[in-house]
Protein backbone atom coordinates (compact mmCIF):
# COMPACT_ATOMS: atom_id res chain seq x y z
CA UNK A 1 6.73 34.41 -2.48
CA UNK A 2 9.15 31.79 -1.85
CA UNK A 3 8.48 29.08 1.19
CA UNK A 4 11.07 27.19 1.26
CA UNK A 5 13.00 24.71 -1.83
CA UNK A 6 11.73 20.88 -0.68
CA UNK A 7 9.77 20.10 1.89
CA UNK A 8 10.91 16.38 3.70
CA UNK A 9 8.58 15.24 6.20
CA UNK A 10 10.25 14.92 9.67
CA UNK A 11 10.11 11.39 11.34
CA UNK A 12 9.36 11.13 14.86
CA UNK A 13 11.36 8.51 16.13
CA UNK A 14 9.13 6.59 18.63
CA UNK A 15 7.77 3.32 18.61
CA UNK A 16 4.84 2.31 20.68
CA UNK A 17 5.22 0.00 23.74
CA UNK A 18 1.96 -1.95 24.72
CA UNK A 19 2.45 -5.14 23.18
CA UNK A 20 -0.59 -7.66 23.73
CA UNK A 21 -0.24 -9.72 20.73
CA UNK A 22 2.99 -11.79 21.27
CA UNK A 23 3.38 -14.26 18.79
CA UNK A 24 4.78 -17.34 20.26
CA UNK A 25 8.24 -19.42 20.32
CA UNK A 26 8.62 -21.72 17.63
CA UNK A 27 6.36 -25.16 18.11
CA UNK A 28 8.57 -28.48 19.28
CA UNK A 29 6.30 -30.38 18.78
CA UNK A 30 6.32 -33.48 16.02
CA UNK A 31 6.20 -32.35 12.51
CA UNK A 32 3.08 -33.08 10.73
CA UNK A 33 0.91 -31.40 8.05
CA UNK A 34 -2.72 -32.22 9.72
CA UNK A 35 -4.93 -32.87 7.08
CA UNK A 36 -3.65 -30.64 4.47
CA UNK A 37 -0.53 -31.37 2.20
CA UNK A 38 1.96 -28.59 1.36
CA UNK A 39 4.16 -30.79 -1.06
CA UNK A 40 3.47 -27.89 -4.04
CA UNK A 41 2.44 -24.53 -2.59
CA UNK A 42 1.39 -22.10 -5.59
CA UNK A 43 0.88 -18.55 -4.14
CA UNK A 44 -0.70 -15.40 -6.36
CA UNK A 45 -1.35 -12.08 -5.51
CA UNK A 46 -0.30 -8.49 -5.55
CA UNK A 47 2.65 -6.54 -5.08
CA UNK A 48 2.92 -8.17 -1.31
CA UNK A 49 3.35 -11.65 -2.73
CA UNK A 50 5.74 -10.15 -4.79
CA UNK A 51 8.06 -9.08 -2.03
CA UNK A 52 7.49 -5.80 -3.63
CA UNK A 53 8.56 -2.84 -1.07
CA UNK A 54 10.84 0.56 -1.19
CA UNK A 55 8.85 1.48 -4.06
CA UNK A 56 9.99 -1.51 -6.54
CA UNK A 57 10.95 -5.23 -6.49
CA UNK A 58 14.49 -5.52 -5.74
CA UNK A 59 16.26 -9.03 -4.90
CA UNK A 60 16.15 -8.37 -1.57
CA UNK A 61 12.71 -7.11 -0.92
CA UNK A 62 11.28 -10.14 -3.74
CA UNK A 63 12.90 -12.70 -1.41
CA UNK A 64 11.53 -11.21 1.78
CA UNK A 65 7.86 -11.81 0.71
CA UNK A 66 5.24 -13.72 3.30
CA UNK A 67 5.17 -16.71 0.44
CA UNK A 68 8.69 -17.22 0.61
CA UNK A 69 8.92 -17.88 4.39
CA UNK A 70 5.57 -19.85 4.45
CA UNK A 71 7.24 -22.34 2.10
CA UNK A 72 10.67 -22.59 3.75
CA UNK A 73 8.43 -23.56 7.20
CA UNK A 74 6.67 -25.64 5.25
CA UNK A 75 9.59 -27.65 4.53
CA UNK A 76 10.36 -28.73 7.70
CA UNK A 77 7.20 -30.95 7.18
CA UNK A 78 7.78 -32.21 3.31
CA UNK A 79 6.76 -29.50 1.64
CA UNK A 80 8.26 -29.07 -1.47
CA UNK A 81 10.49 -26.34 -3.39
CA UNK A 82 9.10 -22.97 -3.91
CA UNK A 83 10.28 -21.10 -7.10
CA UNK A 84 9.68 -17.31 -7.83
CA UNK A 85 10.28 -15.33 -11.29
CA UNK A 86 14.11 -14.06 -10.06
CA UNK A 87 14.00 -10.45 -10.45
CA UNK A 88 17.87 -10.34 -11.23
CA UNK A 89 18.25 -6.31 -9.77
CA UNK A 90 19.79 -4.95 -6.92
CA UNK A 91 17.68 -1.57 -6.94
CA UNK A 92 14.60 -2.26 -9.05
CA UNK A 93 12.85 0.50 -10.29
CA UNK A 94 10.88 3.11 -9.05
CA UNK A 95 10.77 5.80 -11.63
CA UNK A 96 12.13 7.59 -14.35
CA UNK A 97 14.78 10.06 -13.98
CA UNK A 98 16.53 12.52 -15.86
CA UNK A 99 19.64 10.19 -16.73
CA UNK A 100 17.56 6.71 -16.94
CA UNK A 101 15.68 4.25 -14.22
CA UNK A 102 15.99 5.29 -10.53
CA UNK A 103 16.14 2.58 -8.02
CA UNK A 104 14.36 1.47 -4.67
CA UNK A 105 13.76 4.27 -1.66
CA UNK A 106 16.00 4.61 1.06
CA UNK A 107 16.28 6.53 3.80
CA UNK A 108 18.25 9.88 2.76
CA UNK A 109 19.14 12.84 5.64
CA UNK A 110 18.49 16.43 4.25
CA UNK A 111 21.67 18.02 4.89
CA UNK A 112 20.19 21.07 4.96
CA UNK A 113 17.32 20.59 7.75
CA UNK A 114 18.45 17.21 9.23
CA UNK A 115 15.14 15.67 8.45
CA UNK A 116 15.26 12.59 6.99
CA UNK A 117 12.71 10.97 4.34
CA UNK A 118 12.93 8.08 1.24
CA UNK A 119 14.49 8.81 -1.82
CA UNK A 120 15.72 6.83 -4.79
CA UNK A 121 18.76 5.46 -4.25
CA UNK A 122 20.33 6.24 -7.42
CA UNK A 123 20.11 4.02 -10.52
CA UNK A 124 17.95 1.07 -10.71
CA UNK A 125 16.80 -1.22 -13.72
CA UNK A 126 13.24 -2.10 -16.01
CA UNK A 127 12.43 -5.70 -14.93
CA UNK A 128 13.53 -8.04 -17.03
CA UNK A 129 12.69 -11.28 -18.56
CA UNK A 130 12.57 -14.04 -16.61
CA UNK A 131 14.51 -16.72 -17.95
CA UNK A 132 14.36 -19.58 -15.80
CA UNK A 133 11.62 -22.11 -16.26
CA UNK A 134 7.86 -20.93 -16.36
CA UNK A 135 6.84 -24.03 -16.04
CA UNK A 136 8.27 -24.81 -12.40
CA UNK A 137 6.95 -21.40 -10.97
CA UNK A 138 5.21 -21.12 -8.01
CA UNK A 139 5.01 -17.71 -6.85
CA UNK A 140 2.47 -15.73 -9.25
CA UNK A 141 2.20 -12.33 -7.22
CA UNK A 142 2.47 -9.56 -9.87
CA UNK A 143 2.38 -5.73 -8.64
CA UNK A 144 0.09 -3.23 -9.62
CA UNK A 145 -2.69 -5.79 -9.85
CA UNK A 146 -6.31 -5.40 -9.24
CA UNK A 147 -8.98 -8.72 -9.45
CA UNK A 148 -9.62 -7.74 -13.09
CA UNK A 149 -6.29 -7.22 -14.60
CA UNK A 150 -5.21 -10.89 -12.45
CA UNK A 151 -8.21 -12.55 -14.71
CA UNK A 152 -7.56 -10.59 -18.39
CA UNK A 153 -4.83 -11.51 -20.80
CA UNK A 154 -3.33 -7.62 -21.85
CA UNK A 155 -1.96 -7.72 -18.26
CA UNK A 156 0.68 -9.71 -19.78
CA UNK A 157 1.01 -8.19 -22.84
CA UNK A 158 3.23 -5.86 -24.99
CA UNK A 159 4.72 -3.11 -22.57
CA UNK A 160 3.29 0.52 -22.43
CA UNK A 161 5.92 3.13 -22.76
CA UNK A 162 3.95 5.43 -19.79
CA UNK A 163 3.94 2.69 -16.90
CA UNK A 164 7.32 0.57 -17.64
CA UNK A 165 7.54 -1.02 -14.26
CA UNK A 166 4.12 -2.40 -13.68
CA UNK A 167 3.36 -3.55 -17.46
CA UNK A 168 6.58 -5.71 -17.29
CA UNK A 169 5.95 -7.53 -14.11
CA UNK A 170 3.74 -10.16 -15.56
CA UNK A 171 4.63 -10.15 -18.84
CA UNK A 172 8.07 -10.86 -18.15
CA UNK A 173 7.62 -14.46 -16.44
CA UNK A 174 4.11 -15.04 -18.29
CA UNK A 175 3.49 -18.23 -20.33
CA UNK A 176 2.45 -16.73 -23.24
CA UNK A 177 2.65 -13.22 -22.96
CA UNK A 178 -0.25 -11.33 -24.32
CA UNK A 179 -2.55 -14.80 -24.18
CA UNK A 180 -2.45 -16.18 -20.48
CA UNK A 181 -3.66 -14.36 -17.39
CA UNK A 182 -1.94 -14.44 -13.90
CA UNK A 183 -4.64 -16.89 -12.42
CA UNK A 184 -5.10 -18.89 -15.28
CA UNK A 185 -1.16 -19.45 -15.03
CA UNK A 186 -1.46 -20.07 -11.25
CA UNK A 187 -4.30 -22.39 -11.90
CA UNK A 188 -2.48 -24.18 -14.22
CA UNK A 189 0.49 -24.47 -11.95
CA UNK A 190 -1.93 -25.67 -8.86
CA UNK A 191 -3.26 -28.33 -11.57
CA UNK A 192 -0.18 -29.73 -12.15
CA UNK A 193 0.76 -31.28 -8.75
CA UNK A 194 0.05 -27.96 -6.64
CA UNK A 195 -1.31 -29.26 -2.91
CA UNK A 196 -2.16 -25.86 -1.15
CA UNK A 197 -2.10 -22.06 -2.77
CA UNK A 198 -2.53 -18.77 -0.95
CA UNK A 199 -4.57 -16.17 -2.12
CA UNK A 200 -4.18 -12.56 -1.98
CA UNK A 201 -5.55 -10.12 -3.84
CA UNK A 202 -8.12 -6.92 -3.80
CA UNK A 203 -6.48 -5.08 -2.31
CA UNK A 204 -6.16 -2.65 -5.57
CA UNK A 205 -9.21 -2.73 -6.45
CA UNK A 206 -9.42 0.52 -3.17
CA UNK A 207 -6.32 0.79 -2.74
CA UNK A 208 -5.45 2.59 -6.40
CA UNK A 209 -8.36 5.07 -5.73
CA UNK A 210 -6.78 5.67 -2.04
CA UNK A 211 -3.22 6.66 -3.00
CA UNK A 212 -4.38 9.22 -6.05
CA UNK A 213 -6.52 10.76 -3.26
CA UNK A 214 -9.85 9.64 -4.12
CA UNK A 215 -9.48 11.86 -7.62
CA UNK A 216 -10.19 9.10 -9.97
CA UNK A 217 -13.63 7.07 -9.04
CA UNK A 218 -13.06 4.87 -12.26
CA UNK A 219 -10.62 3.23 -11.02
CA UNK A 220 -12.32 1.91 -8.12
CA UNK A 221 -14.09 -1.39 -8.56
CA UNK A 222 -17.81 -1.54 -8.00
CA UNK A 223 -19.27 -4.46 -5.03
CA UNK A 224 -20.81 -5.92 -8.36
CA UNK A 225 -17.52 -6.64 -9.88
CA UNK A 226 -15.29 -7.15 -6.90
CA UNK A 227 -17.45 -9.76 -5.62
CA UNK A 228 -17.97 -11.52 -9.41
CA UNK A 229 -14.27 -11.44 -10.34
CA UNK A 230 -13.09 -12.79 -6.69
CA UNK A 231 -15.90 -15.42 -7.66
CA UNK A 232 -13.96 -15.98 -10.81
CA UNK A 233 -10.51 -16.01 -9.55
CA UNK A 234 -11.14 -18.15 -6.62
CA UNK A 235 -12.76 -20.34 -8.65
CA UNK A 236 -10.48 -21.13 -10.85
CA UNK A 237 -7.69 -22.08 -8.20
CA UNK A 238 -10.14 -24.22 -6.42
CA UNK A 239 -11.62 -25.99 -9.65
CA UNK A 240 -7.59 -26.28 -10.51
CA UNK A 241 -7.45 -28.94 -7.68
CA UNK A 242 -10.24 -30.53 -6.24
CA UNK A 243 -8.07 -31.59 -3.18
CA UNK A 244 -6.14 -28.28 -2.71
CA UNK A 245 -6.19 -26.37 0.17
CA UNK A 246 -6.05 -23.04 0.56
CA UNK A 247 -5.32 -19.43 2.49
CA UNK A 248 -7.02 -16.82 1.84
CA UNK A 249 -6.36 -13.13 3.18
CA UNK A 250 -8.20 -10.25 3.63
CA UNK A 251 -7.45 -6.32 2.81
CA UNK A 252 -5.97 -3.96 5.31
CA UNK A 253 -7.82 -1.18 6.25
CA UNK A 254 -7.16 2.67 5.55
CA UNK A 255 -5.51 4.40 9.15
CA UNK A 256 -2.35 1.44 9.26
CA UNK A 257 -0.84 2.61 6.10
CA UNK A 258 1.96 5.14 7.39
CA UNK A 259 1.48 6.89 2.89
CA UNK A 260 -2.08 8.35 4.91
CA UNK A 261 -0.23 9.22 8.00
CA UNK A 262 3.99 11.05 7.30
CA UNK A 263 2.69 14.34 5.67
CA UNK A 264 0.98 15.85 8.88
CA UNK A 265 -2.39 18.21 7.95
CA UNK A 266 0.13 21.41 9.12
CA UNK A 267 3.15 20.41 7.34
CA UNK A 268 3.30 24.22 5.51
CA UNK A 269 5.61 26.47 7.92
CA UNK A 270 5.55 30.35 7.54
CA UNK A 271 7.32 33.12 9.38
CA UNK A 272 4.36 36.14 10.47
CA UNK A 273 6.04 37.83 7.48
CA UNK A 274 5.12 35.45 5.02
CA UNK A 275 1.94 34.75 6.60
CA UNK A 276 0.79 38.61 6.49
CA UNK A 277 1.12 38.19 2.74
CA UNK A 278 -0.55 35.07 1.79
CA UNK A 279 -3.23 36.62 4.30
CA UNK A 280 -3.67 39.51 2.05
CA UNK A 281 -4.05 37.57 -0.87
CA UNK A 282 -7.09 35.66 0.30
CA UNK A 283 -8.47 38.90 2.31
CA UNK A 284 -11.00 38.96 -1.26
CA UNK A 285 -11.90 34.94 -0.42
CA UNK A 286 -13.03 35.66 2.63
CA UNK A 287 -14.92 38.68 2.11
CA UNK A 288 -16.74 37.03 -0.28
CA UNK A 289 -17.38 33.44 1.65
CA UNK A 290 -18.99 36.43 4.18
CA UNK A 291 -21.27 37.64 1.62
CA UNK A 292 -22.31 34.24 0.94
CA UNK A 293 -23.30 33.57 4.67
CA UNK A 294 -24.83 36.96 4.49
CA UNK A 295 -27.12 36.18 1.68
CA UNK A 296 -27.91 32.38 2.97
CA UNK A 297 -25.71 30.51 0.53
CA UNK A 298 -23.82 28.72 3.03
CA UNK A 299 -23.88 28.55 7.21
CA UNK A 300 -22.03 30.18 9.01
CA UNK A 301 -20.38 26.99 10.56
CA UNK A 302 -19.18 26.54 6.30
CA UNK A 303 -18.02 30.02 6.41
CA UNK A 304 -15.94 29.89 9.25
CA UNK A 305 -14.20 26.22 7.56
CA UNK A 306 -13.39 27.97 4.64
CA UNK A 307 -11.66 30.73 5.64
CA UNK A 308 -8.19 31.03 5.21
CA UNK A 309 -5.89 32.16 7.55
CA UNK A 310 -2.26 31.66 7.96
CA UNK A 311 -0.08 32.29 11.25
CA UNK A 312 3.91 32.19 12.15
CA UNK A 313 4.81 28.31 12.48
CA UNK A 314 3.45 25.68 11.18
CA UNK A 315 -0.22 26.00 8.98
CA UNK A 316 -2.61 23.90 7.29
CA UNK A 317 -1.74 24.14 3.88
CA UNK A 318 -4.56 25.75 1.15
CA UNK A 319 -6.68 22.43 -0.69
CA UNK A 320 -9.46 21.73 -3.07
CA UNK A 321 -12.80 20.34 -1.52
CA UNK A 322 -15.71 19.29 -4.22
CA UNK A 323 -17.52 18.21 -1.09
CA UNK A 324 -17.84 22.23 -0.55
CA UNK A 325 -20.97 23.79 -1.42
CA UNK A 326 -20.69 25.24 -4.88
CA UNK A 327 -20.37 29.14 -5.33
CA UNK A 328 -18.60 29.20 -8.68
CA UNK A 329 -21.53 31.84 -9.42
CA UNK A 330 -19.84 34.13 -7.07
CA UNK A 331 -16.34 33.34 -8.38
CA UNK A 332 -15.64 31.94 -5.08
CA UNK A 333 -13.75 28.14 -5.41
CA UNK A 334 -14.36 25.51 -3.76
CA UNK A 335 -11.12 25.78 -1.32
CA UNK A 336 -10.15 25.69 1.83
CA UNK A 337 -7.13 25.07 4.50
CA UNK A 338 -6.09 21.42 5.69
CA UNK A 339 -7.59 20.20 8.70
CA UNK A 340 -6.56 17.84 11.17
CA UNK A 341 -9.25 15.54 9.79
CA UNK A 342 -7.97 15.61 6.26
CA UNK A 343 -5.14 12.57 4.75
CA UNK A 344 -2.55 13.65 3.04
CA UNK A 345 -0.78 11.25 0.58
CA UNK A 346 3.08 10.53 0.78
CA UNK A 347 3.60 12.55 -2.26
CA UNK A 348 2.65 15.87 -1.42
CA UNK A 349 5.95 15.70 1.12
CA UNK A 350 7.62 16.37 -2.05
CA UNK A 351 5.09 18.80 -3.86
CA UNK A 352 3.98 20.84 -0.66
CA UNK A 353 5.52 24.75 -0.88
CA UNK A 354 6.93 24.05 -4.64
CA UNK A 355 5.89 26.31 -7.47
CA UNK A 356 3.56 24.87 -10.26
CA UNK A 357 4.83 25.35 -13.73
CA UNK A 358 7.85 27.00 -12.82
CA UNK A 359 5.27 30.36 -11.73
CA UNK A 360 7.00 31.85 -8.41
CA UNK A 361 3.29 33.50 -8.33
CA UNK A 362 2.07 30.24 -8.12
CA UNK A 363 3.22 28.18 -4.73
CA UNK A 364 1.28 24.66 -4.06
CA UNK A 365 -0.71 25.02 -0.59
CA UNK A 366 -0.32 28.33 -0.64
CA UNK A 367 -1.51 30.28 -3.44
CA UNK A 368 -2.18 27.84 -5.36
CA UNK A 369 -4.53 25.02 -3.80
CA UNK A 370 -3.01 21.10 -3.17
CA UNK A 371 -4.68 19.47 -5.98
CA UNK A 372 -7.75 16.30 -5.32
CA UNK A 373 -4.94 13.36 -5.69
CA UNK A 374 -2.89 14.49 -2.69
CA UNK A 375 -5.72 14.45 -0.12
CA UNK A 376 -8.04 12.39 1.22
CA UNK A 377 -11.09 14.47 2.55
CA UNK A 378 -13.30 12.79 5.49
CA UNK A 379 -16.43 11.53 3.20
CA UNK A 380 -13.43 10.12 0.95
CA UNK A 381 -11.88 8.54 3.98
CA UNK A 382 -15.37 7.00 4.86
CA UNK A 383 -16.04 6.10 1.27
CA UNK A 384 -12.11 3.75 1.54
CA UNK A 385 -13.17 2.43 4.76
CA UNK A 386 -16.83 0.98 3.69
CA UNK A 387 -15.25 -0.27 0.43
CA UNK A 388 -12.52 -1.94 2.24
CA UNK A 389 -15.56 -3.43 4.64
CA UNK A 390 -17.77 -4.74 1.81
CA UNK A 391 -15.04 -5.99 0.27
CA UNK A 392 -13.72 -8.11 2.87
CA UNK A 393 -17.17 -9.29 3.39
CA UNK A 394 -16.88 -10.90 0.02
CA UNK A 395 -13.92 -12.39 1.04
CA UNK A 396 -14.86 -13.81 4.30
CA UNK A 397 -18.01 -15.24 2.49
CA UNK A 398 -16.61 -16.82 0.06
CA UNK A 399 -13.94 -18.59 2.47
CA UNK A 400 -17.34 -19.83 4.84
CA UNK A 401 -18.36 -21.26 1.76
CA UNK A 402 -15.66 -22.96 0.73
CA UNK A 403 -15.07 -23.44 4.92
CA UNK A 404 -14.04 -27.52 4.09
CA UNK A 405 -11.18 -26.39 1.53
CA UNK A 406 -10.50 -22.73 2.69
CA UNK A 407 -9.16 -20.56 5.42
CA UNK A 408 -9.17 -16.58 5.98
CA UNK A 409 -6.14 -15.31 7.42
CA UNK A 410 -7.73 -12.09 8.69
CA UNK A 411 -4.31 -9.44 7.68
CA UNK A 412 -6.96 -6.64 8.46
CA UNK A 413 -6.98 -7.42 12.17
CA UNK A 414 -3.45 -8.07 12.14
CA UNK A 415 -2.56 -4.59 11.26
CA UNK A 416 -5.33 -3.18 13.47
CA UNK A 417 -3.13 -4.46 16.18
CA UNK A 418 -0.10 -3.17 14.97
CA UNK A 419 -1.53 0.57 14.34
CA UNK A 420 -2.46 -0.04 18.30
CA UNK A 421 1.17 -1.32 19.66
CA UNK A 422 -0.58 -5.23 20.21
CA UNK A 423 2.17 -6.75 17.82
CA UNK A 424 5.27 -8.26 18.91
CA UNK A 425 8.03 -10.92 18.95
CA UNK A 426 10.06 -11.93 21.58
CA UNK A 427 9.16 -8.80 23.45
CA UNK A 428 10.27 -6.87 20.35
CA UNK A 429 7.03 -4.78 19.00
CA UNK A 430 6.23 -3.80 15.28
CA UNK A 431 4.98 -0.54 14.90
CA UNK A 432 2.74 1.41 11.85
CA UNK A 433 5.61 3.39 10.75
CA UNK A 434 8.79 3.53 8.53
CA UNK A 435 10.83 4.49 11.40
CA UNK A 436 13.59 1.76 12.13
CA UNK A 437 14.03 -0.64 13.59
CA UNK A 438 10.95 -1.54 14.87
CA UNK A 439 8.59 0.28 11.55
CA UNK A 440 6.48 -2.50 9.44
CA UNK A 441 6.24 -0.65 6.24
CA UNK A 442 8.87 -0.12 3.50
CA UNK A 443 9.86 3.42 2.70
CA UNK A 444 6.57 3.20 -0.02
CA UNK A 445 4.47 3.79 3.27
CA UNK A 446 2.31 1.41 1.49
CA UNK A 447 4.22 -2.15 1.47
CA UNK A 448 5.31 -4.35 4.15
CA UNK A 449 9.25 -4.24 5.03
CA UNK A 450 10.76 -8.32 5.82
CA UNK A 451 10.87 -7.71 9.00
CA UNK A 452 6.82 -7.07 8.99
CA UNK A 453 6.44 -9.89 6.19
CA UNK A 454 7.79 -12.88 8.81
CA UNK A 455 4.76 -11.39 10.95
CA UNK A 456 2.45 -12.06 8.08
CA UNK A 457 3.90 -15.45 7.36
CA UNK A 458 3.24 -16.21 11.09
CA UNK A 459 -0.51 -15.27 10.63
CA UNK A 460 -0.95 -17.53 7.56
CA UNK A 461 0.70 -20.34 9.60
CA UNK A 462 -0.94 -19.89 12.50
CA UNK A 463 -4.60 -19.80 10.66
CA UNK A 464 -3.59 -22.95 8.40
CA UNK A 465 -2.10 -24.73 11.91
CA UNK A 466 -5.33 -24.27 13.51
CA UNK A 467 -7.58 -24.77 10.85
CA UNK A 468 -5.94 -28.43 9.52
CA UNK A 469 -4.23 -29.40 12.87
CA UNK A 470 -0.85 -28.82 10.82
CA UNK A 471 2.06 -27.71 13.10
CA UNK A 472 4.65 -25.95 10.69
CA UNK A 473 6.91 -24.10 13.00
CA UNK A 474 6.37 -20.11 13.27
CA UNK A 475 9.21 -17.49 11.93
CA UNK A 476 11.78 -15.91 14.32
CA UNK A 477 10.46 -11.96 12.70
CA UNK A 478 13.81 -10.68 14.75
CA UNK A 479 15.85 -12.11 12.35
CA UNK A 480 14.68 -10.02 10.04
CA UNK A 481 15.27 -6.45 9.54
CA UNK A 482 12.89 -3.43 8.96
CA UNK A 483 14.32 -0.56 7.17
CA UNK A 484 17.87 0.57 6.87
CA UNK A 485 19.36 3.40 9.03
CA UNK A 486 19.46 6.49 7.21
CA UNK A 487 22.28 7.34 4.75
């Protein structure tokens, strides 16, 4: 049974309208840096000190990022130049395709449905060596980072075949590739005449096991280690300087990032036809999830989730659930259909309805269940959302105490207030969507666009204003755009 060729989520094109949070006009006041000194800013972090967003860092998008605008304000009182590792490509990369490198997302309309989603834009390019001066650098935000791979030397080194993009995007500007490490290079930077650094990472250390859908627990960094290696990397950019300053900012939390929040939990449509036979197919399931209330296996609250039932219009699509109770003895697996409490990631826009392995038998979300990496399940959602918390109680502890040298720029509250409609400038509000004009993320769902990055900038200079009685003037975020139109 055939659903339907490529499902593209549908964008609703609202924006919300309550807007609390309105940053204010540009100071007049008298320049003057307060008690901190911005002559040499050194910034390192992830992808979003990058300027990474649409998927890939592309010129544009690399000289969007937060850093960048933080430094030109900072100007205005003496601060100094502000160089980044030129990324030298229009498109970027995103991925592999069949012909060679595909570029940055845009916005594409399906000519078939009229819905419109982010797709490559066509060709892109592998990053490239940087071939400017290392030694004058002073933006080290790399993307793909987590605390660990920021503090180990093979971050930089020889590129693997199987992740082209991220392997590259230290070792291409690194000082000696295969040797260094992003802070130690940052550090070293900050030693040599650096006055103030930001500092922004962690971020992957939850995020990574949030976009594969909770399916990997490796890859997500114990309190033990995320609070010893932000120990470590802090360290080293404060013992780089003993008179730098610095910012440091917190990780967003879960619900804000639109990847969660495009592909809605009954994105699988079905005429009463099609739904009679998928119906039939699972008519054995249910008989059997019966049996197993029947004989005390499972409530009858569990037997009633588990069913699956489809209808004409719009369904939860079929999923895997480990947090199920097990009756593998009874052949039964552990499945069940989306609910409205479930996440799915950005990805499954693209997978939802399409055969697996080429088997017209076999239809994803239908009958054949959405795999563990395209859905976040409510304990897995809970699980993000304490990590995130813990971990940005490491964070704000370590700023208190380092509360003479340090300040947090709290980016989780910020985007709180955008997912409620609190955000705005110059009456103009930022919402938690893609949607232009007024959307805050790139087309990754994950990444800020520029528009949402002169925000940012505005809450690092309005924590380092108050905290050192400096008065660098805010960003104008309407000069700035959000995502393109679609194509």
């Amino acid at each position: 049974m055939k659903i339907f060729n490529k499902l593209i989520f549908l964008m609703v094109l609202g924006s919300f309208v309550a807007c609390t949070y309105e940053f204010p006009e540009p100071q007049i006041d008298q320049p003057t840096s307060g008690s901190a000194d911005f002559t040499k800013i050194i910034a390192v972090g992830d992808a979003i000190t990058a300027g990474f967003m649409d998927g890939a860092l592309y010129n544009r998008g690399q000289q969007s990022s937060f850093a960048i605008k933080l430094a030109e304000q900072a100007q205005t009182i003496e601060g100094g130049d502000f160089n980044v590792p030129d990324i030298n490509s229009v498109n970027g990369f995103f991925q592999m395709g069949p012909q060679g490198p595909l570029g940055r997302l845009i916005l594409t309309v399906n000519p078939q449905t009229g819905a419109a989603g982010p797709a490559p834009i066509g060709a892109g390019e592998l990053p490239g060596d940087f071939t400017g001066n290392k030694a004058e650098l002073n933006n080290f935000g790399v993307p793909g980072i987590t605390l660990a791979t920021a503090l180990i030397p093979q971050t930089g080194g020889p590129n693997v075949p199987q992740n082209p993009a991220y392997n590259r995007m230290y070792e291409r500007f690194a000082s000696d590739p295969g040797s260094s490490t992003i802070i130690g290079d940052a550090a070293t930077a900050l030693a040599n005449g650096g006055t103030f650094f930001t500092f922004w990472l962690g971020n992957n250390d939850v995020l990574g096991y949030a976009v594969g859908g909770a399916s990997n627990p490796a890859i997500l960094t114990s309190d033990t280690d995320f609070q010893q290696r932000l120990g470590a990397a802090l360290g080293a950019m404060l013992q780089a300087n003993a008179d730098a300053k610095g910012a440091v900012a917190n990780i967003p939390g879960l619900a804000v990032l639109p990847y969660f929040n495009l592909v809605p939990w009954n994105a699988l449509p079905m005429s009463q036809a099609q739904a009679d036979q998928a119906n039939q197919g699972y008519a054995q399931y249910n008989g059997g999830l019966t049996l197993a209330r029947t004989a005390g296996l499972i409530t009858e609250e569990e037997e009633a989730y588990r069913k699956i039932q489809f209808q004409a219009g719009q369904n939860g699509f079929v999923m895997e659930d480990e947090s199920l109770t097990n009756l593998g003895a009874l052949g039964l697996p552990s499945i069940r259909q989306s609910k409205p409490t479930d996440k799915a990631t950005l990805p499954l826009s693209q997978a939802l309805g399409q055969t697996v392995g080429g088997n017209p038998a076999l239809i994803r979300g239908v009958s054949f269940p959405v795999e563990d990496q395209f859905v976040l399940i409510p304990t897995e959602q809970e699980e993000i959302q304490q990590k995130i918390a813990t971990f940005n109680g490491f964070i704000s502890a370590a700023v208190q105490a380092n509360a003479e040298r340090l300040v947090l720029v709290d980016v989780n509250d910020l985007l709180n207030k955008v997912l409620a409609g609190q955000v705005a400038s110059g009456g103009v509000g930022l919402t938690a969507s893609i949607v232009p004009p007024n959307g805050g993320f790139s087309l990754d769902g994950v990444h800020p666009n520029a528009r949402a990055h002169a925000f940012v900038a505005n809450h690092f200079i309005n924590a380092i204003n108050g905290k050192w009685g400096s008065n660098i003037p805010l960003v104008n975020p309407n000069e700035f755009m959000g995502n393109d139109l679609p194509r």
